[in-house]
PDBML (XML) file of the C-alpha atoms, coordinates in Angstrom:
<?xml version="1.0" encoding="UTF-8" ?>
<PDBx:datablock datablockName="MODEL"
   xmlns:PDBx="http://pdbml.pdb.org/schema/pdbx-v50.xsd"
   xmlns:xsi="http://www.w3.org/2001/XMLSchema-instance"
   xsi:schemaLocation="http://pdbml.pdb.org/schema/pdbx-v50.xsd pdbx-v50.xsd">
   <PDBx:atom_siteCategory>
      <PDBx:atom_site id="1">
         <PDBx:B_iso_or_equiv>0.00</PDBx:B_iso_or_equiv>
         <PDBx:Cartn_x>-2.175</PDBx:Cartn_x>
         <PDBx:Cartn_y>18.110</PDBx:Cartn_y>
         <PDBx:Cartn_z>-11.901</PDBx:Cartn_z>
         <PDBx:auth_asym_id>A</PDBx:auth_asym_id>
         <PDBx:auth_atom_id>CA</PDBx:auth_atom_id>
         <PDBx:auth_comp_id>UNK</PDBx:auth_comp_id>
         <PDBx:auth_seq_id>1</PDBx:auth_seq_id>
         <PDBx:group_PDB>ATOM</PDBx:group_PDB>
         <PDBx:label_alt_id xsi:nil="true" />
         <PDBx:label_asym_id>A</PDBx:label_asym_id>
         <PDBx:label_atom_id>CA</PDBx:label_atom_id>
         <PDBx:label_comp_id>UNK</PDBx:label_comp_id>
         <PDBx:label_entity_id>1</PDBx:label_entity_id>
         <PDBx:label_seq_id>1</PDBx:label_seq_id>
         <PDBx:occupancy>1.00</PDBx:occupancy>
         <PDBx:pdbx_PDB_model_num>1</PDBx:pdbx_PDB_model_num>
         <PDBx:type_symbol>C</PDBx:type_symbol>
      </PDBx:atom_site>
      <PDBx:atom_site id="2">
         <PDBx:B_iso_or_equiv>0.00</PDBx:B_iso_or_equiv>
         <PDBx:Cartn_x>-1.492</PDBx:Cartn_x>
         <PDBx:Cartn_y>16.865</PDBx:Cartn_y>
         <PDBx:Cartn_z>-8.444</PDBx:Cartn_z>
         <PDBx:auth_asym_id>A</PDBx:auth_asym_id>
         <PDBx:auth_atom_id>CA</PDBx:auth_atom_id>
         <PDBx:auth_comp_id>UNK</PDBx:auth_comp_id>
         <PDBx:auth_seq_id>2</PDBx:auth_seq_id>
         <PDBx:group_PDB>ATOM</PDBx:group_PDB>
         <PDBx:label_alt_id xsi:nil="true" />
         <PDBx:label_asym_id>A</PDBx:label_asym_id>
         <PDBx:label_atom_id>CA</PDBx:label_atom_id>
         <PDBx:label_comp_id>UNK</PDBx:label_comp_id>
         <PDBx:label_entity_id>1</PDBx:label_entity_id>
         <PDBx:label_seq_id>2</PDBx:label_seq_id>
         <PDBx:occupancy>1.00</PDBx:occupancy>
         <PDBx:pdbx_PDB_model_num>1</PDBx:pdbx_PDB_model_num>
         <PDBx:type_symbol>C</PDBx:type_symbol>
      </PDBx:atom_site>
      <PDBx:atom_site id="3">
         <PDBx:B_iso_or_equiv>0.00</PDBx:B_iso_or_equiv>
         <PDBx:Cartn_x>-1.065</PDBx:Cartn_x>
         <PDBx:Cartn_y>13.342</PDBx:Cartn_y>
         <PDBx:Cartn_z>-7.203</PDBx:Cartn_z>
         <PDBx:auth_asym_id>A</PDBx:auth_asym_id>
         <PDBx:auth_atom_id>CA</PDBx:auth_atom_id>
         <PDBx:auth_comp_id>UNK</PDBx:auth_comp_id>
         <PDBx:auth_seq_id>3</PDBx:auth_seq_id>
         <PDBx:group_PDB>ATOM</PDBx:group_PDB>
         <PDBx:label_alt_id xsi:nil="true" />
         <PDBx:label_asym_id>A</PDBx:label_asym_id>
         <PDBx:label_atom_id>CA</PDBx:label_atom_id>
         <PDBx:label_comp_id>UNK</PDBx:label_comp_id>
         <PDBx:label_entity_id>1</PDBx:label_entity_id>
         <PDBx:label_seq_id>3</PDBx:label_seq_id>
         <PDBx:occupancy>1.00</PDBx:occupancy>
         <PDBx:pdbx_PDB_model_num>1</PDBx:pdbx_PDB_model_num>
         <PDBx:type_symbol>C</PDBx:type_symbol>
      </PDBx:atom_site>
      <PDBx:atom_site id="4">
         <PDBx:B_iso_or_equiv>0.00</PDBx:B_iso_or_equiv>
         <PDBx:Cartn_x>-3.383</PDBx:Cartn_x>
         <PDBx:Cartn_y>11.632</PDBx:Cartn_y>
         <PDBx:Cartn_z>-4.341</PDBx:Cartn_z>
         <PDBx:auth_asym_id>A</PDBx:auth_asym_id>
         <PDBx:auth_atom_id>CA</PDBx:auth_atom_id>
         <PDBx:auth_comp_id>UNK</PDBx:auth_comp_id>
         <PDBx:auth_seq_id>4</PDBx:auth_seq_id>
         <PDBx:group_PDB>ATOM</PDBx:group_PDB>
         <PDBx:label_alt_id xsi:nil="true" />
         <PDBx:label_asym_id>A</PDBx:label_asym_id>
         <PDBx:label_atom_id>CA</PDBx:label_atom_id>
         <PDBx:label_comp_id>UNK</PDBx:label_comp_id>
         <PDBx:label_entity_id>1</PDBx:label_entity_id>
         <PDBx:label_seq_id>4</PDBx:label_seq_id>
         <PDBx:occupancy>1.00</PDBx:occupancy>
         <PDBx:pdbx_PDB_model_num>1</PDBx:pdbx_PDB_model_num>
         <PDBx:type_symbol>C</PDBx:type_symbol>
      </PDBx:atom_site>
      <PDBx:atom_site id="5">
         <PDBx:B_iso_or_equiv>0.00</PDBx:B_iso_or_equiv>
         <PDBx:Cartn_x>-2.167</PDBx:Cartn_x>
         <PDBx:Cartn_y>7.918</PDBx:Cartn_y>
         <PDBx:Cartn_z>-3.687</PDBx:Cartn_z>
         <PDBx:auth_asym_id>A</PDBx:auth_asym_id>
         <PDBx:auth_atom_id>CA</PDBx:auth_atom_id>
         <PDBx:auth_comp_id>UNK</PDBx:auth_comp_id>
         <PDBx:auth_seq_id>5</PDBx:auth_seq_id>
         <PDBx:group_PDB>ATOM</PDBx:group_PDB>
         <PDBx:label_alt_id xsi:nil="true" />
         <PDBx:label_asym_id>A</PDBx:label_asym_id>
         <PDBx:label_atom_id>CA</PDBx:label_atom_id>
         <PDBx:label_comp_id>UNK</PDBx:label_comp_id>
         <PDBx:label_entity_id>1</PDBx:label_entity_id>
         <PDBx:label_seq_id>5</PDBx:label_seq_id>
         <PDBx:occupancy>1.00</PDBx:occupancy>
         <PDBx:pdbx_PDB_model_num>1</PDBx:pdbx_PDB_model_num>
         <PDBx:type_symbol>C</PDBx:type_symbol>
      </PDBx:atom_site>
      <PDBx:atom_site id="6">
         <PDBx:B_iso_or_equiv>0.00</PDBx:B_iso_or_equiv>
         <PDBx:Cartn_x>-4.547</PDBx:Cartn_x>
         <PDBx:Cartn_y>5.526</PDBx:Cartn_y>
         <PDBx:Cartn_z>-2.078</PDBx:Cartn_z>
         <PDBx:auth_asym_id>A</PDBx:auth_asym_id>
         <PDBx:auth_atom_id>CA</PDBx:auth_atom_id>
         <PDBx:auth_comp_id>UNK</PDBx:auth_comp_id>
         <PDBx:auth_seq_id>6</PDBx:auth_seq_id>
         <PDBx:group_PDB>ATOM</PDBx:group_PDB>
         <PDBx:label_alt_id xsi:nil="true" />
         <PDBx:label_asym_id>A</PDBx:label_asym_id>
         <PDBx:label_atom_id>CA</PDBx:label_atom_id>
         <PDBx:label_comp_id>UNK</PDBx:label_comp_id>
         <PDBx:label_entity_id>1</PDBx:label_entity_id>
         <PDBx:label_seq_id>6</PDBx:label_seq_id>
         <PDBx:occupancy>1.00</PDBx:occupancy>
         <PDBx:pdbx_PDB_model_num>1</PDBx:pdbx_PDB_model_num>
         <PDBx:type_symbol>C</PDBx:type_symbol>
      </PDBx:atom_site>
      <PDBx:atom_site id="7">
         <PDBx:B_iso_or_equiv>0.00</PDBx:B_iso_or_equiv>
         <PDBx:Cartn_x>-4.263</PDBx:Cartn_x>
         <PDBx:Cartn_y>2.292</PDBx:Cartn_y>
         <PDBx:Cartn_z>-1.444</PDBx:Cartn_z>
         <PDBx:auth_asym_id>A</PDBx:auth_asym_id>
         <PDBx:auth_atom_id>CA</PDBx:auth_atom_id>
         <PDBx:auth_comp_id>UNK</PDBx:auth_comp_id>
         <PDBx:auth_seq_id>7</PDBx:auth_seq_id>
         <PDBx:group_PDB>ATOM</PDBx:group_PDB>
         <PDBx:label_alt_id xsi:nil="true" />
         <PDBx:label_asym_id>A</PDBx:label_asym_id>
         <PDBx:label_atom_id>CA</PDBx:label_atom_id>
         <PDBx:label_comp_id>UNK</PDBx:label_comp_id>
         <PDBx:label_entity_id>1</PDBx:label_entity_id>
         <PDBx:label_seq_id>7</PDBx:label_seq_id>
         <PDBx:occupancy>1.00</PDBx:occupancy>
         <PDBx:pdbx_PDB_model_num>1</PDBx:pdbx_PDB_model_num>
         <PDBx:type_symbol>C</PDBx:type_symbol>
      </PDBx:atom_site>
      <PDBx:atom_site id="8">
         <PDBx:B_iso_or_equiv>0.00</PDBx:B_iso_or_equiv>
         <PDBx:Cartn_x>-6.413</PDBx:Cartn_x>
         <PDBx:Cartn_y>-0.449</PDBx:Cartn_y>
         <PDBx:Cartn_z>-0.863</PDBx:Cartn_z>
         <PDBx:auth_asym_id>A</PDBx:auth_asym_id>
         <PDBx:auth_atom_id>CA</PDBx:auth_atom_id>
         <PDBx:auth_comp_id>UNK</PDBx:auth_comp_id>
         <PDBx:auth_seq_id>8</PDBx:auth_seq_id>
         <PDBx:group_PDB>ATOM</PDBx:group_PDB>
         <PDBx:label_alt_id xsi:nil="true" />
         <PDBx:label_asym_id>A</PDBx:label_asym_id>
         <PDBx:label_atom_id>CA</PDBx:label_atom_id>
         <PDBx:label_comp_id>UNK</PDBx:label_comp_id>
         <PDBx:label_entity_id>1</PDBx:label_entity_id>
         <PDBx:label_seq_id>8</PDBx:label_seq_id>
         <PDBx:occupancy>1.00</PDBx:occupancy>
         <PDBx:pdbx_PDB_model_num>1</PDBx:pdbx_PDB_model_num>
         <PDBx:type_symbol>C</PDBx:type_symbol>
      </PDBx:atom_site>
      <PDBx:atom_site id="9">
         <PDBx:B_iso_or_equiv>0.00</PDBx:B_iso_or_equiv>
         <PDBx:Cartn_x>-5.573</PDBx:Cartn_x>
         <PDBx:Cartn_y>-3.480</PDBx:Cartn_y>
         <PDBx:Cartn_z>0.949</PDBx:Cartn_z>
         <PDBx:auth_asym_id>A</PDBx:auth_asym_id>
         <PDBx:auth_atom_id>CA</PDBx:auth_atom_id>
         <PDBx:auth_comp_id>UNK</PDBx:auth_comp_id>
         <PDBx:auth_seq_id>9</PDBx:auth_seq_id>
         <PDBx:group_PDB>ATOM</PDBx:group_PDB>
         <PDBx:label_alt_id xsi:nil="true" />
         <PDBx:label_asym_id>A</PDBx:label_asym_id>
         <PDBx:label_atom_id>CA</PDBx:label_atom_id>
         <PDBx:label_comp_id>UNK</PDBx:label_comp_id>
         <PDBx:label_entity_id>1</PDBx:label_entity_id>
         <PDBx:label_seq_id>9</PDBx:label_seq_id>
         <PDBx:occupancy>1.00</PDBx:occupancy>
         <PDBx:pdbx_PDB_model_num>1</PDBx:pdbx_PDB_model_num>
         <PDBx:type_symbol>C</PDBx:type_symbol>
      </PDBx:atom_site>
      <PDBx:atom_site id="10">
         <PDBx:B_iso_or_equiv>0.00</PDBx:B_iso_or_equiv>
         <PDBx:Cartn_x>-7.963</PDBx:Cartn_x>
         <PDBx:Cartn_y>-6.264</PDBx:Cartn_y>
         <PDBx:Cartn_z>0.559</PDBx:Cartn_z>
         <PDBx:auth_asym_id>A</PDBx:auth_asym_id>
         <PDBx:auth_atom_id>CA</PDBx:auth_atom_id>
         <PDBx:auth_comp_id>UNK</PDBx:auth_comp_id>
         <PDBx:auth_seq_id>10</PDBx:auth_seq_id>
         <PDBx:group_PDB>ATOM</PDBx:group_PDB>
         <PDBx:label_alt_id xsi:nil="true" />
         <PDBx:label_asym_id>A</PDBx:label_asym_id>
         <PDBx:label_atom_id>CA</PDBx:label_atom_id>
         <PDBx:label_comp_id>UNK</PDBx:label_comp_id>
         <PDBx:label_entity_id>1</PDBx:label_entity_id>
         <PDBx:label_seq_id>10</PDBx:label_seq_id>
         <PDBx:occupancy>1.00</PDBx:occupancy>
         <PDBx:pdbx_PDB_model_num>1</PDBx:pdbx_PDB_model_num>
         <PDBx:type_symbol>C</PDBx:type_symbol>
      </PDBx:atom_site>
      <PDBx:atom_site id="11">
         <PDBx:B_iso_or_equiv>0.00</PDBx:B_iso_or_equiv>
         <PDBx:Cartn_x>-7.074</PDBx:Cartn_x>
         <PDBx:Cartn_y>-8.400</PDBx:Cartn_y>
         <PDBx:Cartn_z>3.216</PDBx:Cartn_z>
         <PDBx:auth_asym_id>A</PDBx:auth_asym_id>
         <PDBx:auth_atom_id>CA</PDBx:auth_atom_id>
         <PDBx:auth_comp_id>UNK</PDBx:auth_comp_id>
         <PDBx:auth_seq_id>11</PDBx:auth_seq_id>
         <PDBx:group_PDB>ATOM</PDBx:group_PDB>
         <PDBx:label_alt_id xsi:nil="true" />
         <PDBx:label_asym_id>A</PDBx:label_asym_id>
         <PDBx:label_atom_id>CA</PDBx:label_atom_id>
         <PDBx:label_comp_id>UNK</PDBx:label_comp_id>
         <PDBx:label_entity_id>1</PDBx:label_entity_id>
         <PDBx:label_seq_id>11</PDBx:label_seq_id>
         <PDBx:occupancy>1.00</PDBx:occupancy>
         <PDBx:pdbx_PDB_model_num>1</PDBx:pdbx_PDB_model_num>
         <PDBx:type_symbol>C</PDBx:type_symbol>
      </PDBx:atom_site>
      <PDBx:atom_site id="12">
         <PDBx:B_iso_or_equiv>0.00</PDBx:B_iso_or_equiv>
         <PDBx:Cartn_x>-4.150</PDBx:Cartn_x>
         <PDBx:Cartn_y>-9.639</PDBx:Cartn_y>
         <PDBx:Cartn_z>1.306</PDBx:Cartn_z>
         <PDBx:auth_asym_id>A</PDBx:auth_asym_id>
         <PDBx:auth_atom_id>CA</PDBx:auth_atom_id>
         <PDBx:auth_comp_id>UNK</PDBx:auth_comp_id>
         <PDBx:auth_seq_id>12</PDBx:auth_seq_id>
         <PDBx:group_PDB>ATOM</PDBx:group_PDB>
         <PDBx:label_alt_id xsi:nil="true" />
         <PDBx:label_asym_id>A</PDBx:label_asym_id>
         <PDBx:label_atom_id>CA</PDBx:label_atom_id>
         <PDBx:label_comp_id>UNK</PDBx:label_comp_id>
         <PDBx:label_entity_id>1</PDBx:label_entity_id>
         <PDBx:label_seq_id>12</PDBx:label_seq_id>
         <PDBx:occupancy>1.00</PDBx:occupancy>
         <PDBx:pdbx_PDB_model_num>1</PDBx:pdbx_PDB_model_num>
         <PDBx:type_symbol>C</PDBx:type_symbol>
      </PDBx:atom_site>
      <PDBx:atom_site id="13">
         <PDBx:B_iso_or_equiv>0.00</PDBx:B_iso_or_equiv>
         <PDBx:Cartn_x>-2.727</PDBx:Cartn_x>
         <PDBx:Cartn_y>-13.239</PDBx:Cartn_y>
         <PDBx:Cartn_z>2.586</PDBx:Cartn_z>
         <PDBx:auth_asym_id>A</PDBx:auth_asym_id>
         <PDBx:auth_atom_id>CA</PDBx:auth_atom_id>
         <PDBx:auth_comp_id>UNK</PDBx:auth_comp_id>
         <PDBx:auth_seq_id>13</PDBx:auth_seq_id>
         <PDBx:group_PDB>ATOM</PDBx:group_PDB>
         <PDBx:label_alt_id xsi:nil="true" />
         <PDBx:label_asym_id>A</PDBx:label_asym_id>
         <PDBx:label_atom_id>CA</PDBx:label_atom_id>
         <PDBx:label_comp_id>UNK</PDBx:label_comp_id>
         <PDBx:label_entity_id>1</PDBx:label_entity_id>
         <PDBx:label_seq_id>13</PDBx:label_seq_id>
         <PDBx:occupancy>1.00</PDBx:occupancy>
         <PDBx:pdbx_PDB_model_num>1</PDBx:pdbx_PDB_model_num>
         <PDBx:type_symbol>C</PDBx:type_symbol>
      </PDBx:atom_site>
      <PDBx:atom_site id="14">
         <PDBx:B_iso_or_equiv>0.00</PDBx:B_iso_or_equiv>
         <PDBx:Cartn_x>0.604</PDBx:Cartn_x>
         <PDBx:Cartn_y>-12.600</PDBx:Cartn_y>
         <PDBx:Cartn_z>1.359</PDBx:Cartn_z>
         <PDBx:auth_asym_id>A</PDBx:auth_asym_id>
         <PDBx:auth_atom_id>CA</PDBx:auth_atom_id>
         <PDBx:auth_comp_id>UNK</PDBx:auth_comp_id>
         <PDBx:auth_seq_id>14</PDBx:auth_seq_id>
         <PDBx:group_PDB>ATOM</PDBx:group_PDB>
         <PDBx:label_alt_id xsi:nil="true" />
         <PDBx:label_asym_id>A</PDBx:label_asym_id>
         <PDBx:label_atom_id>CA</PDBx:label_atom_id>
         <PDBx:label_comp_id>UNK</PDBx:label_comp_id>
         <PDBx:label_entity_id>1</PDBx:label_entity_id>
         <PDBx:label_seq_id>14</PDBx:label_seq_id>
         <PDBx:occupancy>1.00</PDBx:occupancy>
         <PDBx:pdbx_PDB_model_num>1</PDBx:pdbx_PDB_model_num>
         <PDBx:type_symbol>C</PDBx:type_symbol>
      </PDBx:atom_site>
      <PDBx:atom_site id="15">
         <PDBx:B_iso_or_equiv>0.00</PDBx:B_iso_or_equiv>
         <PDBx:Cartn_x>3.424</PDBx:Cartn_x>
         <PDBx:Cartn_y>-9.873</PDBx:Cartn_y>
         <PDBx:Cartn_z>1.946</PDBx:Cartn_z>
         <PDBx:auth_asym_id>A</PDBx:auth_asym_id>
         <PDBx:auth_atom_id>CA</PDBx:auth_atom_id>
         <PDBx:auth_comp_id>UNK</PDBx:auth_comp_id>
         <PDBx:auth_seq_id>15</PDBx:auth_seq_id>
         <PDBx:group_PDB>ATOM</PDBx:group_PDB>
         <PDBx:label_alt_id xsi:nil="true" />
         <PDBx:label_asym_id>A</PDBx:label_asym_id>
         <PDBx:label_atom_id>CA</PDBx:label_atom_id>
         <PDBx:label_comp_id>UNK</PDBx:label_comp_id>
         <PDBx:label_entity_id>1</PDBx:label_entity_id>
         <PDBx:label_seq_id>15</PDBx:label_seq_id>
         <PDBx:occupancy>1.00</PDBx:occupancy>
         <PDBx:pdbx_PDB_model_num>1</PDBx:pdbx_PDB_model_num>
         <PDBx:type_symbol>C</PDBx:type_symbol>
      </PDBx:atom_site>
      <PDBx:atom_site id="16">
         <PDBx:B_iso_or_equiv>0.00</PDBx:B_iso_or_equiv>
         <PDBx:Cartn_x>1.153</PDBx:Cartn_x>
         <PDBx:Cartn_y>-6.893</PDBx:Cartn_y>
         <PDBx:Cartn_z>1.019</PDBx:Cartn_z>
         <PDBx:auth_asym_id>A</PDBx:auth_asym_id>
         <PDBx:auth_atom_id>CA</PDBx:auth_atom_id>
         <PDBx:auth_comp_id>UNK</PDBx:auth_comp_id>
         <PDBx:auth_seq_id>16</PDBx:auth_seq_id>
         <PDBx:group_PDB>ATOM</PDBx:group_PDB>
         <PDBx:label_alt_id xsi:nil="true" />
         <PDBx:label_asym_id>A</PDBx:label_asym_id>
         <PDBx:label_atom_id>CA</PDBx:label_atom_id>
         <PDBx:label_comp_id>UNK</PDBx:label_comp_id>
         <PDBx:label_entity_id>1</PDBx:label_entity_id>
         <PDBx:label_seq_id>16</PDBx:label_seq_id>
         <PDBx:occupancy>1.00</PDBx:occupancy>
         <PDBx:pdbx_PDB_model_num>1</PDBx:pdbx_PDB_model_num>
         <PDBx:type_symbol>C</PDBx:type_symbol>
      </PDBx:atom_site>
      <PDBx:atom_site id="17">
         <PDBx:B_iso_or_equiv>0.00</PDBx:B_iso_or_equiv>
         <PDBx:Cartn_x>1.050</PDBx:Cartn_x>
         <PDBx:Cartn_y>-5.107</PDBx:Cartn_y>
         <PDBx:Cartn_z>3.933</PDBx:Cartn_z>
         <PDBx:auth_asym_id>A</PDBx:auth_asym_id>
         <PDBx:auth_atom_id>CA</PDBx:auth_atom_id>
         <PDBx:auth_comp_id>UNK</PDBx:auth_comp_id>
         <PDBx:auth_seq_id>17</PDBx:auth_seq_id>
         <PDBx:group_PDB>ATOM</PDBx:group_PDB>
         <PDBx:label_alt_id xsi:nil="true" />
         <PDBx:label_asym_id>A</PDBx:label_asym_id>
         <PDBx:label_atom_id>CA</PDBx:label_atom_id>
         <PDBx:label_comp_id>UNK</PDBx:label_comp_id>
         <PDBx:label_entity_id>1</PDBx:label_entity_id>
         <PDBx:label_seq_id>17</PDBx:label_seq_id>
         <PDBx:occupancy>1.00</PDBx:occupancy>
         <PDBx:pdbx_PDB_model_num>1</PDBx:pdbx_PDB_model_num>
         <PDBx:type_symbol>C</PDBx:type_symbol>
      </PDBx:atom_site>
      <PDBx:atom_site id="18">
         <PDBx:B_iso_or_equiv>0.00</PDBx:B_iso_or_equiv>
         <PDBx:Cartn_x>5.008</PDBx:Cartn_x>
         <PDBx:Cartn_y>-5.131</PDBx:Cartn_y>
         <PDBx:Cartn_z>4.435</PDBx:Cartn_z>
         <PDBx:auth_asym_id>A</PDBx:auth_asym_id>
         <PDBx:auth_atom_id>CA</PDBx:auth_atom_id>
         <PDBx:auth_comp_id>UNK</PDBx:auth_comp_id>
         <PDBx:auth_seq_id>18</PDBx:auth_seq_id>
         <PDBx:group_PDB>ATOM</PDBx:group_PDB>
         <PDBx:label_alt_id xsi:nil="true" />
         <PDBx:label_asym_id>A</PDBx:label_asym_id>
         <PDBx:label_atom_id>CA</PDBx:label_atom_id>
         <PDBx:label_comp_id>UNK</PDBx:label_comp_id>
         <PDBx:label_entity_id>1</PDBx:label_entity_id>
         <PDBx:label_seq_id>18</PDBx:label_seq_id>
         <PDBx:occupancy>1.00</PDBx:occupancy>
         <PDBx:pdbx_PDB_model_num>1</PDBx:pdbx_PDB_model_num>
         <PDBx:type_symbol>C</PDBx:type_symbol>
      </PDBx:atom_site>
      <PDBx:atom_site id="19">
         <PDBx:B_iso_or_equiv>0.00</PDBx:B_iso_or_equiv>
         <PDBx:Cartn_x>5.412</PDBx:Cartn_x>
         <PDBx:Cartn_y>-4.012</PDBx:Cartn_y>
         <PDBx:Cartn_z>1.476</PDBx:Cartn_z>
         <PDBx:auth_asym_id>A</PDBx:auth_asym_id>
         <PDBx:auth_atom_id>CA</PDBx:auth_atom_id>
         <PDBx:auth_comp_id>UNK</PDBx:auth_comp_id>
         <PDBx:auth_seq_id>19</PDBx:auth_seq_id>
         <PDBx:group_PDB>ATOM</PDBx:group_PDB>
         <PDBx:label_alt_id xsi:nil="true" />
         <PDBx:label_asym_id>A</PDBx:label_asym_id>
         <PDBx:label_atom_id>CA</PDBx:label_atom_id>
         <PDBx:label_comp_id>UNK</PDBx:label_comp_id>
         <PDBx:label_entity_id>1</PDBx:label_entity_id>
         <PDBx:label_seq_id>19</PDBx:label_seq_id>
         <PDBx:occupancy>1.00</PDBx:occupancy>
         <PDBx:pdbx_PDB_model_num>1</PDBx:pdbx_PDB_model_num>
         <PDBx:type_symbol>C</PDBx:type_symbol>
      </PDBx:atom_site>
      <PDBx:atom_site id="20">
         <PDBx:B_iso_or_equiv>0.00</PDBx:B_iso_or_equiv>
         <PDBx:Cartn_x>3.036</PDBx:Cartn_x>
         <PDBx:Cartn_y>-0.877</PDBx:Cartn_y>
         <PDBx:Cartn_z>1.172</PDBx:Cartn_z>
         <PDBx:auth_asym_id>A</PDBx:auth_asym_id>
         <PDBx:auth_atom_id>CA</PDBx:auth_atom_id>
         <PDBx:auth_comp_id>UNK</PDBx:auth_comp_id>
         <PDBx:auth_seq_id>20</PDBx:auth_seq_id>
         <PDBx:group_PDB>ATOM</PDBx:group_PDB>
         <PDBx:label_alt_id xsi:nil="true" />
         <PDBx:label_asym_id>A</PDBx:label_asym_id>
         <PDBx:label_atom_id>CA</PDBx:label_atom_id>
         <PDBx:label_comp_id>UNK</PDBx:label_comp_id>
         <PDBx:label_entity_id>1</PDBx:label_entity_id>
         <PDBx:label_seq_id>20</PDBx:label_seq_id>
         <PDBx:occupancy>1.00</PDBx:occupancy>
         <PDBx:pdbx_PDB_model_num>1</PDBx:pdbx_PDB_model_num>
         <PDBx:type_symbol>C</PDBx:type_symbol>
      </PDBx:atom_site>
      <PDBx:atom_site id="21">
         <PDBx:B_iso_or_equiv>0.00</PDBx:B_iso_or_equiv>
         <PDBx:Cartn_x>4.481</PDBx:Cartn_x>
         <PDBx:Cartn_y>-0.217</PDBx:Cartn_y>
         <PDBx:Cartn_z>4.681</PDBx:Cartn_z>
         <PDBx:auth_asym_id>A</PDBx:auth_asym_id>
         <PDBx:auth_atom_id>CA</PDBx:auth_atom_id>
         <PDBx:auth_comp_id>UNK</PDBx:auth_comp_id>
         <PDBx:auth_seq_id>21</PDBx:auth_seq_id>
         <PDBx:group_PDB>ATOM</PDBx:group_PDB>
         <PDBx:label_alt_id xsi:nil="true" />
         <PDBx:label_asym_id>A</PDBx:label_asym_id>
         <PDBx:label_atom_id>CA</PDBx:label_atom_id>
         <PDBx:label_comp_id>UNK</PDBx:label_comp_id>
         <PDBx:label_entity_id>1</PDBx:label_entity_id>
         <PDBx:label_seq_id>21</PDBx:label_seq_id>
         <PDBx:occupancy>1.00</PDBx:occupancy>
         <PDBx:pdbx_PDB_model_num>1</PDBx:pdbx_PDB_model_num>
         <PDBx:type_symbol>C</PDBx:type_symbol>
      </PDBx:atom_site>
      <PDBx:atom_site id="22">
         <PDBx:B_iso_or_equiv>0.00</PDBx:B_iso_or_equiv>
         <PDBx:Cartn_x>8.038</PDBx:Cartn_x>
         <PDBx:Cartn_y>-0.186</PDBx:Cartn_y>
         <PDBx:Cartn_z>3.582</PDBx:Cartn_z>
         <PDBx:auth_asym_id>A</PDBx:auth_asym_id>
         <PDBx:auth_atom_id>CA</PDBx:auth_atom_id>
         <PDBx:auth_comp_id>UNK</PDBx:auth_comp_id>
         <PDBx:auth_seq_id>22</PDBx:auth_seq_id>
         <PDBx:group_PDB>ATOM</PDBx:group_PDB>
         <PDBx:label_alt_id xsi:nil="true" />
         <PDBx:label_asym_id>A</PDBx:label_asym_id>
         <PDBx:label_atom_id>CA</PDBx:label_atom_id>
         <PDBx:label_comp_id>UNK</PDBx:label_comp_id>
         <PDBx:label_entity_id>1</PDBx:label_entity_id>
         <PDBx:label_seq_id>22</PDBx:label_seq_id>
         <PDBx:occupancy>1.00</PDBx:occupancy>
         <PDBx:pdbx_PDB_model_num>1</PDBx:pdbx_PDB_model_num>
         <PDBx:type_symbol>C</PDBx:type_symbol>
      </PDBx:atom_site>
      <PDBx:atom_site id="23">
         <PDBx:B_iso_or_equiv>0.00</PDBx:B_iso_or_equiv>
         <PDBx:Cartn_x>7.198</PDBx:Cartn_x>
         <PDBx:Cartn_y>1.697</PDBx:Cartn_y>
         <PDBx:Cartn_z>0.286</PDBx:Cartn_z>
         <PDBx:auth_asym_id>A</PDBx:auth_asym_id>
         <PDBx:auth_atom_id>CA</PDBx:auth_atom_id>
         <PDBx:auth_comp_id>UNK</PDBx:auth_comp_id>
         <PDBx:auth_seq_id>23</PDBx:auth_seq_id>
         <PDBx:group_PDB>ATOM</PDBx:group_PDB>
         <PDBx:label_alt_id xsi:nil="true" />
         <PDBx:label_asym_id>A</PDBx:label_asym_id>
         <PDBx:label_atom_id>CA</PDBx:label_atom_id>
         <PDBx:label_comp_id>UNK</PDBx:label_comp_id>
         <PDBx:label_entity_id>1</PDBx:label_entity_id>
         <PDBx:label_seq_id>23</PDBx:label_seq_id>
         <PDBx:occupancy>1.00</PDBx:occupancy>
         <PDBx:pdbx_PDB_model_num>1</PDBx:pdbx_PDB_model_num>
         <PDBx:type_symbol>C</PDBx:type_symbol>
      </PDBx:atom_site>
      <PDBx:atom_site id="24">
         <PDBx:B_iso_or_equiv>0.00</PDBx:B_iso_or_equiv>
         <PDBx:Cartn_x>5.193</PDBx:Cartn_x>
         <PDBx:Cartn_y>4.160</PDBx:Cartn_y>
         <PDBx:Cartn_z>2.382</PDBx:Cartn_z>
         <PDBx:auth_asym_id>A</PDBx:auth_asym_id>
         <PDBx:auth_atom_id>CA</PDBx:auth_atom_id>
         <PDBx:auth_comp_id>UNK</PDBx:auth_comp_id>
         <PDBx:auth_seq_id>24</PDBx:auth_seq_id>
         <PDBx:group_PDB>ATOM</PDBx:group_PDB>
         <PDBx:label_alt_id xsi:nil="true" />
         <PDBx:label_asym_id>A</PDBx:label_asym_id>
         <PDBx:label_atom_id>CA</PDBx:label_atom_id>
         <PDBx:label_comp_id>UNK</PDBx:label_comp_id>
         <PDBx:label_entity_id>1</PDBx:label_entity_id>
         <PDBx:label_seq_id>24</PDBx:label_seq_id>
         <PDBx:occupancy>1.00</PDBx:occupancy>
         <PDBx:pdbx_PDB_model_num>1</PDBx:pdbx_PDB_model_num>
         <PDBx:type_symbol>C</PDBx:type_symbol>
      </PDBx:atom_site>
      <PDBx:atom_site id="25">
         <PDBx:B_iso_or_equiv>0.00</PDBx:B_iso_or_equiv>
         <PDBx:Cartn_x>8.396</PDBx:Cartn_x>
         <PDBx:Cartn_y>4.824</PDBx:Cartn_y>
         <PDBx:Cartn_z>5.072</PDBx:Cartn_z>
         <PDBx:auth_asym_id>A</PDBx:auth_asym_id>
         <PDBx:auth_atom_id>CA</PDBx:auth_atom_id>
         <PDBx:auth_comp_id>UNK</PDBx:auth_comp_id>
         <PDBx:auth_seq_id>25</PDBx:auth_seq_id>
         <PDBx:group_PDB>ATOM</PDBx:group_PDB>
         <PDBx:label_alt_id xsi:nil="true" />
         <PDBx:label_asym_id>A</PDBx:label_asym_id>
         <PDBx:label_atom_id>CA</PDBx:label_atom_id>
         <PDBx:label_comp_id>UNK</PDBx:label_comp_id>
         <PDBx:label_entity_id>1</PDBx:label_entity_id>
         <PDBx:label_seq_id>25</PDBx:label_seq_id>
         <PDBx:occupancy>1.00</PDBx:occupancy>
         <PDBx:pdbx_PDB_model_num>1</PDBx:pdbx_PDB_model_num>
         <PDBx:type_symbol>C</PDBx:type_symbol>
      </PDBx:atom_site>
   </PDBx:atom_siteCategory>
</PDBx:datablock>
């Protein structure tokens, strides 16, 4: 069984998209 992430962002007010970034680097 393999893994495919995705992640949705739904225009998230808060820290969100820092944090996906970081986990994703």
């Amino acid at each position: 069984v393999g893994k495919e992430l995705i992640i949705v962002n739904d225009c998230s007010a808060d820290r969100s998209e820092r944090e996906i970034m970081a986990v994703i680097r």
